[in-house]
C-alpha atoms as a PDB file:
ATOM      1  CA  UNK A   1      86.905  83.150 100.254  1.00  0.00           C
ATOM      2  CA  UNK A   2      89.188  83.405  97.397  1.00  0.00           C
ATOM      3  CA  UNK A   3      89.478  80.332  95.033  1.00  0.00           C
ATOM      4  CA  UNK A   4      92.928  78.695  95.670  1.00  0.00           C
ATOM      5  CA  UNK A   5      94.374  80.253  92.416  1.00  0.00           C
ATOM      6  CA  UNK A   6      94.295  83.372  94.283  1.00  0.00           C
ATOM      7  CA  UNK A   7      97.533  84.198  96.343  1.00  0.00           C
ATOM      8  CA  UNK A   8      96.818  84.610 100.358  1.00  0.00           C
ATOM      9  CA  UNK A   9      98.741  88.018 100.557  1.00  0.00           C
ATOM     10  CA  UNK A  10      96.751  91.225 101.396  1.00  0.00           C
ATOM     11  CA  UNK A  11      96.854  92.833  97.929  1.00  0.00           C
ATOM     12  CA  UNK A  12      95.256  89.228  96.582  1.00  0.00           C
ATOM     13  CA  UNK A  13      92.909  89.771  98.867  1.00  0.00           C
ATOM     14  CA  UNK A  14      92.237  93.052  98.181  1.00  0.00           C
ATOM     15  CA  UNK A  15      91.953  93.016  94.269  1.00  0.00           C
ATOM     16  CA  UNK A  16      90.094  90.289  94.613  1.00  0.00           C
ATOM     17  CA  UNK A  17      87.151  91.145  96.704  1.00  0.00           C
ATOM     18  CA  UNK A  18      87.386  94.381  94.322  1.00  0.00           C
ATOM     19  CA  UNK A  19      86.675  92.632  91.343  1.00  0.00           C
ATOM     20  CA  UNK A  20      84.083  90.343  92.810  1.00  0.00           C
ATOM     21  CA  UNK A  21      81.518  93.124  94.894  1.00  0.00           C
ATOM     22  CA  UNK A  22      82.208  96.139  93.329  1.00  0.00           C
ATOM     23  CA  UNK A  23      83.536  95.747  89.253  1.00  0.00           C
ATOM     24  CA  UNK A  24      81.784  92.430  88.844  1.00  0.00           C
ATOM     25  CA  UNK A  25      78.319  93.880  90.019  1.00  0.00           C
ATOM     26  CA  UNK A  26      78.697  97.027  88.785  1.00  0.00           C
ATOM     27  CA  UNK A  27      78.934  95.564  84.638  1.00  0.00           C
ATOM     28  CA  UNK A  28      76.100  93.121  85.071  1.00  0.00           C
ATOM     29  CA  UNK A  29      78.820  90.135  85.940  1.00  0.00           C
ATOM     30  CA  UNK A  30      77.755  88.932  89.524  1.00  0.00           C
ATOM     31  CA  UNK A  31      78.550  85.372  89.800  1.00  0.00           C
ATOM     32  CA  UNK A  32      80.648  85.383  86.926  1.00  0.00           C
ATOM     33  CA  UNK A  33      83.646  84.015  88.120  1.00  0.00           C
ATOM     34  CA  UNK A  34      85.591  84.028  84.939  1.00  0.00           C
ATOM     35  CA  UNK A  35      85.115  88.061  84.975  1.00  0.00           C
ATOM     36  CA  UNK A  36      86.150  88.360  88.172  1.00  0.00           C
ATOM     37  CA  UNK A  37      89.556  86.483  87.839  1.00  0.00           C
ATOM     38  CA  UNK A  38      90.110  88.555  84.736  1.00  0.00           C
ATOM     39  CA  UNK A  39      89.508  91.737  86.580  1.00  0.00           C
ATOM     40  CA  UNK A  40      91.612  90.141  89.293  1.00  0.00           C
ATOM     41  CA  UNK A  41      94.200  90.027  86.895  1.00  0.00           C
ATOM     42  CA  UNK A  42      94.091  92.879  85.566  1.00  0.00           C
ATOM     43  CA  UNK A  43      94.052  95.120  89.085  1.00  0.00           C
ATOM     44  CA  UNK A  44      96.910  92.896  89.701  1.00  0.00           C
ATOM     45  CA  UNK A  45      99.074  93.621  86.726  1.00  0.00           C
ATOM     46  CA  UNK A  46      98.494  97.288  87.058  1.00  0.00           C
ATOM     47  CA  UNK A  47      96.706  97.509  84.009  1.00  0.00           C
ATOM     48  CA  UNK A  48      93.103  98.605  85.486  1.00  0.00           C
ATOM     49  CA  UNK A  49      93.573 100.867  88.532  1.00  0.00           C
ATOM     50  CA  UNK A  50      91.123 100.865  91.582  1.00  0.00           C
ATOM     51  CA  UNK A  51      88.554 103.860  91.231  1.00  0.00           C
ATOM     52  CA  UNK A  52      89.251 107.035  93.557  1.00  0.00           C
ATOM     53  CA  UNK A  53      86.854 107.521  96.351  1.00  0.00           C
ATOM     54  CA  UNK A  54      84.651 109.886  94.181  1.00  0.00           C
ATOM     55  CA  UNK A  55      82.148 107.033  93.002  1.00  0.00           C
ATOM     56  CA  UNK A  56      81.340 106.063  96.414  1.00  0.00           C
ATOM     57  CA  UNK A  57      81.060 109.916  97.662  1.00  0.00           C
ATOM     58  CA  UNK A  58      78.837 110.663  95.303  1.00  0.00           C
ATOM     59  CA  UNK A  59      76.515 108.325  96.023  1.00  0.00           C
ATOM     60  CA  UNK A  60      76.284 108.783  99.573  1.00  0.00           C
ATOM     61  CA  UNK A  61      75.782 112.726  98.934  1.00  0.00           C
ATOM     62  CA  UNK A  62      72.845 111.476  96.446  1.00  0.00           C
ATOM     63  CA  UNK A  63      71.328 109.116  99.790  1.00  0.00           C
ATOM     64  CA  UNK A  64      71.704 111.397 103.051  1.00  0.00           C
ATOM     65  CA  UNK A  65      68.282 109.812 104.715  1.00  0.00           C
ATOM     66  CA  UNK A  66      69.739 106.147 103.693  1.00  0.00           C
ATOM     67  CA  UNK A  67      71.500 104.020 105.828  1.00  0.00           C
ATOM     68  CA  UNK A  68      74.584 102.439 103.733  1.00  0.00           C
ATOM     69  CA  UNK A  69      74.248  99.166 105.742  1.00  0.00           C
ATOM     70  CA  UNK A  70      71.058  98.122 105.732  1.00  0.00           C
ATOM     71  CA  UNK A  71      69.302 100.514 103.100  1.00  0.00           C
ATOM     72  CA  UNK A  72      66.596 101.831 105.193  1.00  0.00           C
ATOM     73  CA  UNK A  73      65.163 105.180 105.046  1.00  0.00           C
ATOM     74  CA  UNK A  74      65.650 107.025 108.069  1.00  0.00           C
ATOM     75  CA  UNK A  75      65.486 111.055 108.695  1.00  0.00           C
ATOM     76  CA  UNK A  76      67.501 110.727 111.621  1.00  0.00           C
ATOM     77  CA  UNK A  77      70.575 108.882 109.789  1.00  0.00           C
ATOM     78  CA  UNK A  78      73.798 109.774 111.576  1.00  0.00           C
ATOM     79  CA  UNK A  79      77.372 109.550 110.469  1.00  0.00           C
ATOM     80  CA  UNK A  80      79.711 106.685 111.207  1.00  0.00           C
ATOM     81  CA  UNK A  81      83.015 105.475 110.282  1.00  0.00           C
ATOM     82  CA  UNK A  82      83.299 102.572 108.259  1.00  0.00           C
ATOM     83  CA  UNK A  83      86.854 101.629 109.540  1.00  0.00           C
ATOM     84  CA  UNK A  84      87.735 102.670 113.212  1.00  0.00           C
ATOM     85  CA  UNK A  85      89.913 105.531 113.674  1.00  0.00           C
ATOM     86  CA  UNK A  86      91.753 103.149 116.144  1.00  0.00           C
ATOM     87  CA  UNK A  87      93.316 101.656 113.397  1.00  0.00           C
ATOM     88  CA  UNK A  88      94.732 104.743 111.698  1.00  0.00           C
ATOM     89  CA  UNK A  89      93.017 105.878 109.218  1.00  0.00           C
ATOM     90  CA  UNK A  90      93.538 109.565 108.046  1.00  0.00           C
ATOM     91  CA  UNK A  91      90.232 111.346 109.212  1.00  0.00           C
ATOM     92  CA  UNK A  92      88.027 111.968 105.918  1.00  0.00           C
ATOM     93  CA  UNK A  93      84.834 112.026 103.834  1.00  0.00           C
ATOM     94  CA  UNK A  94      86.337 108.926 102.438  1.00  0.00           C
ATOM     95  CA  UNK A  95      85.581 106.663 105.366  1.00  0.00           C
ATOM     96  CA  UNK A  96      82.071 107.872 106.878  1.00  0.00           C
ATOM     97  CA  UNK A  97      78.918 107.041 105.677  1.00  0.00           C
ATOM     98  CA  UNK A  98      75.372 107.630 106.881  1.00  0.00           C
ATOM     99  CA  UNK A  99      73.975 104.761 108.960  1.00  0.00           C
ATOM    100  CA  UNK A 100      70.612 104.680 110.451  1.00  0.00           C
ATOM    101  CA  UNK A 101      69.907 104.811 114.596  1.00  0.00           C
ATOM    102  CA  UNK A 102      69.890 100.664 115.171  1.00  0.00           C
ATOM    103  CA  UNK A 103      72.973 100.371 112.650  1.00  0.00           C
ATOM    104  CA  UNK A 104      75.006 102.715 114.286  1.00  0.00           C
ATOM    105  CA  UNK A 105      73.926 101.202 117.670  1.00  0.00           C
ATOM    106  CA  UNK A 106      75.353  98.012 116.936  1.00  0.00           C
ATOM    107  CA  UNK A 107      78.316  98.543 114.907  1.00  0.00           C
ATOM    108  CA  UNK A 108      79.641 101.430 117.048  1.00  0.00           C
ATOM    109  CA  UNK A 109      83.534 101.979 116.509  1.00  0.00           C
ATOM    110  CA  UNK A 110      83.901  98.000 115.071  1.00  0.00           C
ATOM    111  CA  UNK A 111      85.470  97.199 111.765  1.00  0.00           C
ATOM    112  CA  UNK A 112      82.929  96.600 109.395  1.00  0.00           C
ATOM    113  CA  UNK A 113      83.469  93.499 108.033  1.00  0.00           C
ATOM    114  CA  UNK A 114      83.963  91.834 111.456  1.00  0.00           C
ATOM    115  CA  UNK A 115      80.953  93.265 112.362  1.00  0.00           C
ATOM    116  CA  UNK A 116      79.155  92.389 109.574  1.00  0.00           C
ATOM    117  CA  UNK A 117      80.009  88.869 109.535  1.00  0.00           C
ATOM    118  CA  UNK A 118      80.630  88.313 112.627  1.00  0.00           C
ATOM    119  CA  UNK A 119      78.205  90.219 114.952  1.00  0.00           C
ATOM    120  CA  UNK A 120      75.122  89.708 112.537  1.00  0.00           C
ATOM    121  CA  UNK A 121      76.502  86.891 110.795  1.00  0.00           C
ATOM    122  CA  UNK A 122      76.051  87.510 107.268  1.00  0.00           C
ATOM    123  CA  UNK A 123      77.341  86.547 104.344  1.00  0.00           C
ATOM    124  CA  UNK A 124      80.567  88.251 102.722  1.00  0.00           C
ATOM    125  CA  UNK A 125      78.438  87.987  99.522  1.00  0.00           C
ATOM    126  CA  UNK A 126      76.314  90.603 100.923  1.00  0.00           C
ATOM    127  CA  UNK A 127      78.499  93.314 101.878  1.00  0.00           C
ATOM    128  CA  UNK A 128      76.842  96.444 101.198  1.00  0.00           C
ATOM    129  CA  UNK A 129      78.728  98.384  97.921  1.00  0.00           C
ATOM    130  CA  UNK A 130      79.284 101.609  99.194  1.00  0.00           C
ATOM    131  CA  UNK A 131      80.952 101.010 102.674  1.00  0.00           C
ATOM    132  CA  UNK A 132      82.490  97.711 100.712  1.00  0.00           C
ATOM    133  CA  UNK A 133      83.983  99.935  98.124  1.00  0.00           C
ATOM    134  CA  UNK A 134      85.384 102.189 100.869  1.00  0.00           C
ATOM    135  CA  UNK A 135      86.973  99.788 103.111  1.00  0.00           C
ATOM    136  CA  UNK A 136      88.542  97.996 100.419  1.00  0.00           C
ATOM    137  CA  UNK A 137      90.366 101.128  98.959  1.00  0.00           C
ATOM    138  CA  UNK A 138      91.298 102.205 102.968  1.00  0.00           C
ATOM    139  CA  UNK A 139      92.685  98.979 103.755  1.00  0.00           C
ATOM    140  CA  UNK A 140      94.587  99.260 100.564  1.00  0.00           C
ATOM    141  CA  UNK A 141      96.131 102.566 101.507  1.00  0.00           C
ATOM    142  CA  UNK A 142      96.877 101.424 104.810  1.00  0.00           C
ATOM    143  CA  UNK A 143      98.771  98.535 103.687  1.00  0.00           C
ATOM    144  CA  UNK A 144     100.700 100.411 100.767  1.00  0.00           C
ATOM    145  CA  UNK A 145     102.015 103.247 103.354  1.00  0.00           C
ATOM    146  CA  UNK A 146     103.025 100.336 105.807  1.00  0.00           C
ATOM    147  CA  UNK A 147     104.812  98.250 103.194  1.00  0.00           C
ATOM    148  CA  UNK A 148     102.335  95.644 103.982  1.00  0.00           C
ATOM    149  CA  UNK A 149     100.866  94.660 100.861  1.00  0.00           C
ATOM    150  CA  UNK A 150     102.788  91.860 100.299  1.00  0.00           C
ATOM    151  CA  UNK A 151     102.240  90.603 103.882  1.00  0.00           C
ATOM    152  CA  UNK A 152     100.488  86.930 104.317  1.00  0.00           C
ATOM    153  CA  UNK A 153      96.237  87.479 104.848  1.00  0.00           C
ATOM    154  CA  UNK A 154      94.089  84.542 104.844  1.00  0.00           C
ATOM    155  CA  UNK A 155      90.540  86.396 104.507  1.00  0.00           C
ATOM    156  CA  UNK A 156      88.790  89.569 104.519  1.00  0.00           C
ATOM    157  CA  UNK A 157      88.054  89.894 108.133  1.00  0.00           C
ATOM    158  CA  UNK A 158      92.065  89.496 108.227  1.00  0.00           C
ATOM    159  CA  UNK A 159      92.530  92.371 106.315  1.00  0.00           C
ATOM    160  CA  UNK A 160      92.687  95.385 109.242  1.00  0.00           C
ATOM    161  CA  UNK A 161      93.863  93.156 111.951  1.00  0.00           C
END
């Protein structure tokens, strides 16, 4: 969760998650909280922009036998969405990823941060990048084309309700 300095609106929650799992990481910051409030900031002000879907893409096109949840190998790896259709996304490369048999199995058609924390019950902390980086940027566009942004959310799993 947030710290309380962060505001509970969806675009907080958004930008902040960004910073934290997928900035932070990437430049050697994890745990850094000070970085991650600055980067918070700065996605916030406008002055750093969210990256296009191209860093994620590319890395699934360099894994195709890799499941993006759990990171096994796996020559039978299928494609899955990582947010339902259900919940209107535009269909696109930018929300499928390769996922192996027992992942696709259990997460099905869910949201995958309610099934991640919620049906295997682990930690936000260890939301894998890649599907991480994509539902964040989703959720985002969702939100901005339904003049939600602004619109109270009190945690990630509240984010695609």
């Amino acid at each position: 969760m947030p710290p309380a300095s962060i505001p509970r609106c969806v675009e907080d929650i958004i930008f902040y998650y960004y910073a934290k799992l997928v900035i932070a990481p990437s430049a050697g910051f994890r745990g850094n909280y000070g970085f991650i409030i600055d980067t918070y900031k700065h996605l916030k002000s406008g002055e750093v922009q969210m990256s296009d879907y191209e860093r994620e893409l590319l890395h699934i096109a360099n894994m195709p036998n890799t499941c993006a949840f759990c990171g096994s190998k796996d020559a039978n790896c299928q494609t899955t969405h990582v947010v339902p259709r259900s919940l209107g996304v535009k269909p696109g490369m930018h929300n499928i990823v390769y996922a192996c048999e027992e992942c696709c199995a259990s997460k099905k058609e869910k949201d995958f941060v309610k099934w991640w924390c919620g049906d295997l019950k682990k930690p936000r902390d260890k939301l894998p990048r890649v599907p991480l980086g994509l539902y964040l940027k989703i959720a985002y566009e969702l939100h901005k084309i339904n003049f939600s942004l602004n619109k109270s959310c009190h945690g990630l799993e509240k984010l695609l309700v």
